[in-house]
N, C-alpha and C. Protein backbone atom coordinates (compact mmCIF):
# COMPACT_ATOMS: atom_id res chain seq x y z
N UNK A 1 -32.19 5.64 100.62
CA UNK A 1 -33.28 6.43 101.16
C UNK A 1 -34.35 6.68 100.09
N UNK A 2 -33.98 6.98 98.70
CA UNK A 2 -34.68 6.96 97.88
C UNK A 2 -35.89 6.10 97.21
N UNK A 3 -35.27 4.78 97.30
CA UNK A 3 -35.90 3.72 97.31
C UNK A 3 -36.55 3.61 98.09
N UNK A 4 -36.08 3.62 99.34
CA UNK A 4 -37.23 3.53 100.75
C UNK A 4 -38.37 4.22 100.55
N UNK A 5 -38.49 5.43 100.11
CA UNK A 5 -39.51 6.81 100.01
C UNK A 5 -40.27 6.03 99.07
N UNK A 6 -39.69 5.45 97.71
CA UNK A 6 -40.85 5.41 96.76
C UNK A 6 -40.57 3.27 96.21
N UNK A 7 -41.33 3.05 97.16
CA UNK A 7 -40.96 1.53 97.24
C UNK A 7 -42.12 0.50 96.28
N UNK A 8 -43.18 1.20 95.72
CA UNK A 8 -44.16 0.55 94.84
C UNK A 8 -44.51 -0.24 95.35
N UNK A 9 -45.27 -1.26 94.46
CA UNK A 9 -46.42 -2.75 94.89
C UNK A 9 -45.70 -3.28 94.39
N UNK A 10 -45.83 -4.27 95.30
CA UNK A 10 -45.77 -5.74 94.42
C UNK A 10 -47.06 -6.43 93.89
N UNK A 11 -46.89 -5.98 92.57
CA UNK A 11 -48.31 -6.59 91.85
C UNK A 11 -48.35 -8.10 91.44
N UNK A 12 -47.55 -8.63 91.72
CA UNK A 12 -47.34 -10.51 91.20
C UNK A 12 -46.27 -10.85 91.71
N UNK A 13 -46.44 -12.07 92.51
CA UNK A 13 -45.29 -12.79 93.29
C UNK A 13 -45.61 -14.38 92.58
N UNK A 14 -44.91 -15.00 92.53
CA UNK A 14 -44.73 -16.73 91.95
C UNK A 14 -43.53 -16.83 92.97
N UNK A 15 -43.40 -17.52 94.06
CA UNK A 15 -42.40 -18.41 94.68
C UNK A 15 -41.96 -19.14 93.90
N UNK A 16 -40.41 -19.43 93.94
CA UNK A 16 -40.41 -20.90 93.42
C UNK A 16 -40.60 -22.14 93.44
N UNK A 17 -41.28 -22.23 94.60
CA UNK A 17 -41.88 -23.31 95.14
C UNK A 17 -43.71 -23.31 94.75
N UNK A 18 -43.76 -22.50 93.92
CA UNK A 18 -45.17 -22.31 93.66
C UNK A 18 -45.24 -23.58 92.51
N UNK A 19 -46.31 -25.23 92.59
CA UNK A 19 -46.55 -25.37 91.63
C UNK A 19 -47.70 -25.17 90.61
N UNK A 20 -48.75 -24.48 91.18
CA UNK A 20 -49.41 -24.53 90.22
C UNK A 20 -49.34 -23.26 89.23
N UNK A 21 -48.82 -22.33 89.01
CA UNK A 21 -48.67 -20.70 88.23
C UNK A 21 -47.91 -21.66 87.38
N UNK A 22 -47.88 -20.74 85.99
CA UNK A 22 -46.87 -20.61 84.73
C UNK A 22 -45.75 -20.17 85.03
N UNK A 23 -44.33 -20.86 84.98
CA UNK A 23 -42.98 -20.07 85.54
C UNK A 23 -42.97 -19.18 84.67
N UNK A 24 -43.48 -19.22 83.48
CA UNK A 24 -42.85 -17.96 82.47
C UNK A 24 -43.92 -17.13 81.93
N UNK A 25 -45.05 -16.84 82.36
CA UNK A 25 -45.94 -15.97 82.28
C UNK A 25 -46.82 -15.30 83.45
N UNK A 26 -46.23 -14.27 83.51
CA UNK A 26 -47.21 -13.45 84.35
C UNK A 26 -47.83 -12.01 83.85
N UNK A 27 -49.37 -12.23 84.29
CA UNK A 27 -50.14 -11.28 84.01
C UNK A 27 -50.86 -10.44 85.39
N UNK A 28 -50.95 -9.14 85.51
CA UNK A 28 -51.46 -8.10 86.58
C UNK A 28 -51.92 -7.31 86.09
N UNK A 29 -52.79 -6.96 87.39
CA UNK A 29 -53.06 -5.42 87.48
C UNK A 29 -52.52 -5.09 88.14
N UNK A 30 -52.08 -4.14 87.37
CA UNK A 30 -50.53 -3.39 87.84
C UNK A 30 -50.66 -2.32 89.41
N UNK A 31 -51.81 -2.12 89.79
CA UNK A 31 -52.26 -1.09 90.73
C UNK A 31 -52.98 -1.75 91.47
N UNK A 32 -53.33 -1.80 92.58
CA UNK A 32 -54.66 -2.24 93.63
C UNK A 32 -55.70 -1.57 93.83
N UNK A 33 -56.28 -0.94 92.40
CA UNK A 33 -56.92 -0.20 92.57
C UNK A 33 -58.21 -1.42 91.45
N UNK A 34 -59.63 -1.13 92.20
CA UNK A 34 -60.71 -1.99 91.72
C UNK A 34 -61.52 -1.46 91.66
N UNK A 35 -62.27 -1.21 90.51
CA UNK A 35 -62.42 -1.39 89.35
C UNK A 35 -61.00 -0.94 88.50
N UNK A 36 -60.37 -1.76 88.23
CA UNK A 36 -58.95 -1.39 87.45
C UNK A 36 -59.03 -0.45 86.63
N UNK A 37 -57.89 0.64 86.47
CA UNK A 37 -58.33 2.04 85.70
C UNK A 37 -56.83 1.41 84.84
N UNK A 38 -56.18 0.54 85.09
CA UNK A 38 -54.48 0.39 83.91
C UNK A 38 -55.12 -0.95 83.31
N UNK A 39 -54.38 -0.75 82.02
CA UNK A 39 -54.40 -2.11 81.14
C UNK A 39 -53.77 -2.93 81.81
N UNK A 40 -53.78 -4.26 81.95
CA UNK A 40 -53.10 -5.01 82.61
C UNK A 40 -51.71 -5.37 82.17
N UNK A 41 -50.36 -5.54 82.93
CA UNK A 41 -49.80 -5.92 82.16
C UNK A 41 -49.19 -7.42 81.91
N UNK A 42 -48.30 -7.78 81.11
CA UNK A 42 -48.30 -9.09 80.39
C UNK A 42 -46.55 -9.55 80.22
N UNK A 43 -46.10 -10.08 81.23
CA UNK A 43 -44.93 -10.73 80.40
C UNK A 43 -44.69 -12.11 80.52
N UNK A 44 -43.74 -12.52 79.38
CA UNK A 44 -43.51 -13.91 78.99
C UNK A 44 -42.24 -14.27 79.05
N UNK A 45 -41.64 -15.37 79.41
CA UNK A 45 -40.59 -15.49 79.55
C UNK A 45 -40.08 -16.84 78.91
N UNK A 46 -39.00 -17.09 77.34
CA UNK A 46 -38.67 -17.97 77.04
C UNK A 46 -37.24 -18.68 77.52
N UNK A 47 -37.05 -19.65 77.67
CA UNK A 47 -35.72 -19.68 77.73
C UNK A 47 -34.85 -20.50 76.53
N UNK A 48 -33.66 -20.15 76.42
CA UNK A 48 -33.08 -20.08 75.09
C UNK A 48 -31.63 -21.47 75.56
N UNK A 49 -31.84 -22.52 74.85
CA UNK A 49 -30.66 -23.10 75.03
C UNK A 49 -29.26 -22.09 74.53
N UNK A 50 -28.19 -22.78 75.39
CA UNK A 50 -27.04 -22.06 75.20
C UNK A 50 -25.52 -23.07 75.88
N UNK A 51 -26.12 -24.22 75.15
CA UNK A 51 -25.13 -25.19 75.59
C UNK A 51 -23.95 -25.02 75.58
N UNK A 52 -23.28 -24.12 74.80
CA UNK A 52 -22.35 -24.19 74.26
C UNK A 52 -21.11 -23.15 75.33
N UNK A 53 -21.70 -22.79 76.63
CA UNK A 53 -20.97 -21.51 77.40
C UNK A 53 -19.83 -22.09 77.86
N UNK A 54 -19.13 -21.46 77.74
CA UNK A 54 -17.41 -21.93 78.59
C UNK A 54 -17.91 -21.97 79.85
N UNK A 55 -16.94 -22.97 80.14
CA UNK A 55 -16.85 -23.52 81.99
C UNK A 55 -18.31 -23.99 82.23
N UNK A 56 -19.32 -24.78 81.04
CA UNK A 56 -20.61 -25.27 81.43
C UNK A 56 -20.37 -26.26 81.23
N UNK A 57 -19.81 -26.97 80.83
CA UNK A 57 -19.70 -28.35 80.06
C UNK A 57 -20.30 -29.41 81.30
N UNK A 58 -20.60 -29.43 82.59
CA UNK A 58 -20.46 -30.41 83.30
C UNK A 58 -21.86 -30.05 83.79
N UNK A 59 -22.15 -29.13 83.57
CA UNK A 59 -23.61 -28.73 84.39
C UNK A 59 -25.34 -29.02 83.93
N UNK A 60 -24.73 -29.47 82.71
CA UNK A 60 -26.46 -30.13 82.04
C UNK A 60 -26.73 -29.05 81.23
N UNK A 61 -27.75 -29.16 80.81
CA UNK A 61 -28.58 -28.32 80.45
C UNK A 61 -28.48 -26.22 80.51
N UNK A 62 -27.94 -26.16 79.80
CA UNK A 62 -27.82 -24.55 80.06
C UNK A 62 -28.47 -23.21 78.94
N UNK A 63 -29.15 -22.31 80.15
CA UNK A 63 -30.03 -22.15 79.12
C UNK A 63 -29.64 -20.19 79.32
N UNK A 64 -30.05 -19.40 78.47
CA UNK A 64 -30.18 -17.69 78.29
C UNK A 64 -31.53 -17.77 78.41
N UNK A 65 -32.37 -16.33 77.98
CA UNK A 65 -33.63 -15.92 78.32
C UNK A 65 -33.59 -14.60 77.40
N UNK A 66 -35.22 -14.93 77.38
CA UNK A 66 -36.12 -13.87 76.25
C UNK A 66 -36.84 -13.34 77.13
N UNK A 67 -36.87 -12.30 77.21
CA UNK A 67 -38.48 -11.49 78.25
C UNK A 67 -39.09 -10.91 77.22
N UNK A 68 -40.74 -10.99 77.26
CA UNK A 68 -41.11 -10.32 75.97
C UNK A 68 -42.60 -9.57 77.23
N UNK A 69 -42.80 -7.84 76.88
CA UNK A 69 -44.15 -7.60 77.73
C UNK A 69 -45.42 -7.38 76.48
N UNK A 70 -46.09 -7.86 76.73
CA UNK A 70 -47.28 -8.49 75.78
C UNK A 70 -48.28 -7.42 75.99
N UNK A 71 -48.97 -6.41 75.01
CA UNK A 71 -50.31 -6.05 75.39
C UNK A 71 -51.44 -6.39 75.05
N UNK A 72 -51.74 -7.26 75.79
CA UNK A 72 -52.99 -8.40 75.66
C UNK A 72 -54.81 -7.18 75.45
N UNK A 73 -54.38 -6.75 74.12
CA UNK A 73 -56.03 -6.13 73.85
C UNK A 73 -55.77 -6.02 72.04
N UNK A 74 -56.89 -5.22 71.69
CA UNK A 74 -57.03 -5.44 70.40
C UNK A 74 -55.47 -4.20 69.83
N UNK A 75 -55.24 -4.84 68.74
CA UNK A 75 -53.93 -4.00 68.39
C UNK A 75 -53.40 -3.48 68.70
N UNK A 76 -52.51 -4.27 70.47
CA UNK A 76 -51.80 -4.66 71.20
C UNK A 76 -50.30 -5.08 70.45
N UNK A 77 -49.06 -4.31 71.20
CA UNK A 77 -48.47 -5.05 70.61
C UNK A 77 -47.56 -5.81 71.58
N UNK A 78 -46.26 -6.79 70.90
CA UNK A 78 -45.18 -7.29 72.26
C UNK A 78 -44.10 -6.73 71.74
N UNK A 79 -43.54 -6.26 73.19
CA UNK A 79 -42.12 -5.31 72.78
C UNK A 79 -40.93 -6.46 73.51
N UNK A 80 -39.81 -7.11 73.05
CA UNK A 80 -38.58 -7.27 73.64
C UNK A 80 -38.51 -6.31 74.44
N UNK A 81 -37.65 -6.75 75.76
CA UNK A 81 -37.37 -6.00 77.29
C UNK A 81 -36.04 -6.69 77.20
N UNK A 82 -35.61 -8.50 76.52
CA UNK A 82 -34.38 -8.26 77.41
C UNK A 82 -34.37 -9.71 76.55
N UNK A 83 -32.79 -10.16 75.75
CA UNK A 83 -32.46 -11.50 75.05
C UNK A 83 -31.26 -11.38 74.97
N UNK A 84 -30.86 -13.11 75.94
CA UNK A 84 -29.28 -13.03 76.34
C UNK A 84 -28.75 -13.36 74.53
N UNK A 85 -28.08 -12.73 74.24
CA UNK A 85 -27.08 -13.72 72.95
C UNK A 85 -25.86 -14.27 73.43
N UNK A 86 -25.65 -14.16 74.77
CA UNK A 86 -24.34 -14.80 75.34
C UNK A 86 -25.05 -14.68 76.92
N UNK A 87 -24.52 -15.45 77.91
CA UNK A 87 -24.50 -15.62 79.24
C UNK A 87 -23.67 -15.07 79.75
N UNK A 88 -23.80 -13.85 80.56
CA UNK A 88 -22.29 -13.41 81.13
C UNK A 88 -22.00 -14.22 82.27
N UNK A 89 -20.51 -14.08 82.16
CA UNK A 89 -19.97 -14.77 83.47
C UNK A 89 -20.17 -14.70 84.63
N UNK A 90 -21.14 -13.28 85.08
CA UNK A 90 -21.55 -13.13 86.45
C UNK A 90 -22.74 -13.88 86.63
N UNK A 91 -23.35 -14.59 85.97
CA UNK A 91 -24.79 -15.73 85.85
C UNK A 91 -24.05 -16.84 86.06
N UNK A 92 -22.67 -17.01 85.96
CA UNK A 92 -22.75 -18.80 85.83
C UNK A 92 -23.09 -19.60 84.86
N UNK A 93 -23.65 -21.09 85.59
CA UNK A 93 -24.05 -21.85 84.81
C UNK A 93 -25.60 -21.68 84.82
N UNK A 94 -26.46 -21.18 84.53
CA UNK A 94 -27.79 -20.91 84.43
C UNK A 94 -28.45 -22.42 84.01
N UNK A 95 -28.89 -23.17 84.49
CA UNK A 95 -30.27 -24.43 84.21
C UNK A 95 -31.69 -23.71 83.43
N UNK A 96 -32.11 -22.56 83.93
CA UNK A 96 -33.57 -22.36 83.69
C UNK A 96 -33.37 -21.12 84.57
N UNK A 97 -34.84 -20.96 84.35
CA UNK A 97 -35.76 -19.15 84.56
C UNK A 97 -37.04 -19.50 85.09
N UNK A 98 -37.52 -18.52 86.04
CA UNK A 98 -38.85 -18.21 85.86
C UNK A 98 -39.29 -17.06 86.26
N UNK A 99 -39.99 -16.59 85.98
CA UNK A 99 -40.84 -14.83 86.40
C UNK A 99 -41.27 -15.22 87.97
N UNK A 100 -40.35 -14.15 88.75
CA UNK A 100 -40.74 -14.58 90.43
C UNK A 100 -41.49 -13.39 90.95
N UNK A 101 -41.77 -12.14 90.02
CA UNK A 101 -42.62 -11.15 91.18
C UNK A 101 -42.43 -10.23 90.15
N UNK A 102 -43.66 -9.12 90.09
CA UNK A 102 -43.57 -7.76 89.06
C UNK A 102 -43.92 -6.49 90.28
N UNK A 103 -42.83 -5.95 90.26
CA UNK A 103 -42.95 -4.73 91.06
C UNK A 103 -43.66 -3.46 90.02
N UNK A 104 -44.43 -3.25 90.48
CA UNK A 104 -44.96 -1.26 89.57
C UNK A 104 -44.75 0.07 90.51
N UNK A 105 -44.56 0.60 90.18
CA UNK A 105 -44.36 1.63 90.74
C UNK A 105 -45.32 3.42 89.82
N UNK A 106 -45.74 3.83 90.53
CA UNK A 106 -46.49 5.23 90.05
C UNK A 106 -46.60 5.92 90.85
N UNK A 107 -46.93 7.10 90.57
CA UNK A 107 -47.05 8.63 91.29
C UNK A 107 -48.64 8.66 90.52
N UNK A 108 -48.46 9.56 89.98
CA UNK A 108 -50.31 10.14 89.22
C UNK A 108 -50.49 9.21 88.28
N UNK A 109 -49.42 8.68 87.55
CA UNK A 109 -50.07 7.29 86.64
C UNK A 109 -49.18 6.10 86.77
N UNK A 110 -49.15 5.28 86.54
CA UNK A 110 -48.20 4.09 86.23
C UNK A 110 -46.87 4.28 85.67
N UNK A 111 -45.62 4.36 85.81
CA UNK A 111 -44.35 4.57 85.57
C UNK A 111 -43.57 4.00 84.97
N UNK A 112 -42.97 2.78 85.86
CA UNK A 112 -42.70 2.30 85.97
C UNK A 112 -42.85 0.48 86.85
N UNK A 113 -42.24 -0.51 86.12
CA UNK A 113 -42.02 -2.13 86.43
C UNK A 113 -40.43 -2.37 86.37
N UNK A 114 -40.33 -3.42 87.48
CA UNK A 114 -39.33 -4.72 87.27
C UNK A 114 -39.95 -5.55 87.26
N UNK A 115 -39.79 -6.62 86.59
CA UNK A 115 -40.04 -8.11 86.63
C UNK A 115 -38.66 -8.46 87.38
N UNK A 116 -38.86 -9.59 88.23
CA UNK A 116 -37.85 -10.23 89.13
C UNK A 116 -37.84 -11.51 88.37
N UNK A 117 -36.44 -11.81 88.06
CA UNK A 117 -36.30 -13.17 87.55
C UNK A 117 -35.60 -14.14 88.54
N UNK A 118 -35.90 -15.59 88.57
CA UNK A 118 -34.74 -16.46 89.67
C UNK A 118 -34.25 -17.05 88.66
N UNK A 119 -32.99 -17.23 88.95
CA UNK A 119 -32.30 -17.62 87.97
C UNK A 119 -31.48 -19.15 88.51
N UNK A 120 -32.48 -20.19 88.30
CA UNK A 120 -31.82 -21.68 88.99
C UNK A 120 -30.30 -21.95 88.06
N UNK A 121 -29.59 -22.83 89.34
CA UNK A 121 -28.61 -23.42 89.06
C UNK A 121 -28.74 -24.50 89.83
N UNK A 122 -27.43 -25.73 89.33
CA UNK A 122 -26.92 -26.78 90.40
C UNK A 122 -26.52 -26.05 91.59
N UNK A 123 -27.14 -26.49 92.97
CA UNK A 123 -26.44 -26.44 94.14
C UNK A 123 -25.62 -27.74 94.57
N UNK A 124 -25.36 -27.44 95.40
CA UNK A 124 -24.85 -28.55 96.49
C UNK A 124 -25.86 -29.30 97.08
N UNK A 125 -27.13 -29.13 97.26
CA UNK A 125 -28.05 -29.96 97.68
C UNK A 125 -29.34 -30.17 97.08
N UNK A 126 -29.11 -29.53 96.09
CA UNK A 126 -30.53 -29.21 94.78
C UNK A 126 -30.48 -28.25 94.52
N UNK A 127 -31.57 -27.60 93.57
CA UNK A 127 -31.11 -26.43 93.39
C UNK A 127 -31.30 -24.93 93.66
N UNK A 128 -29.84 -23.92 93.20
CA UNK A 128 -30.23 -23.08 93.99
C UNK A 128 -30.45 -21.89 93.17
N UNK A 129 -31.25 -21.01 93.60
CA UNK A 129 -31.96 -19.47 92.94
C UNK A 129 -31.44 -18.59 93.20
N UNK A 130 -30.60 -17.29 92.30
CA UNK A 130 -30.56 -15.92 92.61
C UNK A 130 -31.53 -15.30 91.89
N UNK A 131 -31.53 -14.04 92.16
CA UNK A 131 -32.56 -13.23 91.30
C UNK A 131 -31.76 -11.75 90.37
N UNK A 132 -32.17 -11.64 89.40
CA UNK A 132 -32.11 -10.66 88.37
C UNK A 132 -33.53 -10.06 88.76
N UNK A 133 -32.91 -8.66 87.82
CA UNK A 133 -34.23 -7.87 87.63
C UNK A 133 -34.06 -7.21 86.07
N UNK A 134 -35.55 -7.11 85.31
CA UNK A 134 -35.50 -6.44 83.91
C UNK A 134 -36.35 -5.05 84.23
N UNK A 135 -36.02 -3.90 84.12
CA UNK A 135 -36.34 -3.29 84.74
C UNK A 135 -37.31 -2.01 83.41
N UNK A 136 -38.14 -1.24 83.85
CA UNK A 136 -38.49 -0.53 82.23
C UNK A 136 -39.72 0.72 82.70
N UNK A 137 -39.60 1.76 81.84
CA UNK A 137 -40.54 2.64 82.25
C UNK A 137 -41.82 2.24 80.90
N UNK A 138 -43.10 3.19 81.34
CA UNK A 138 -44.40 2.88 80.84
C UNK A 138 -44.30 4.15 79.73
């Protein structure tokens, strides 16, 4: 119910079927409000080989993730939000990442973000996406 009451914007969506966007960078205005009164915000997303995970050996390519939120102005800085040093077992075999949507949320100012991550794997018929979330107040 809580959630329901205070459900925010979605300030940036990337499908994964989107090709032309950056999978690992997204930038907003965080509000729908125009002439924008918030700095915009900025995250980046690396992904980190991690060949080495038990029970991956057969799956290719396996990778962890860096989220970094960027403040793109003059002496701006980037803060870490989130860097796997191991893959937990509830991810699987992870292939790749990309930034799929930035939720904001505010009352009188800006609050709070999630960034939504999809997190590809091998399917059975190509491949398939769950989603994570990195979640953080302002």
């Amino acid at each position: 119910a809580e959630l329901n009451a205070n459900r925010g914007i979605t300030a940036g969506f990337n499908p994964v079927t989107e090709l032309s966007a950056d999978p690992h960078r997204m930038a907003v205005n965080p509000r729908p409000i125009f002439s924008p009164v918030d700095q915009p915000l900025e995250f980046r997303l690396d992904e980190i080989g991690m060949n080495n995970t038990e029970g991956c050996d057969s799956q290719g390519e396996i990778n962890g993730f860096r989220l970094l939120r960027i403040e793109a102005q003059d002496g701006g800085t980037t803060k870490l939000l989130h860097e796997d040093k191991a893959i937990p077992k509830s991810r699987g075999c992870p292939n790749g990442y990309r930034i799929g949507a930035v939720q904001t949320f505010s009352m009188d100012s800006l609050s709070a973000y999630a960034v939504l991550i999809a997190v590809r794997q091998y399917g059975f018929e190509g491949p398939d996406f769950r989603w994570i979330a990195v979640t953080g107040r302002l």
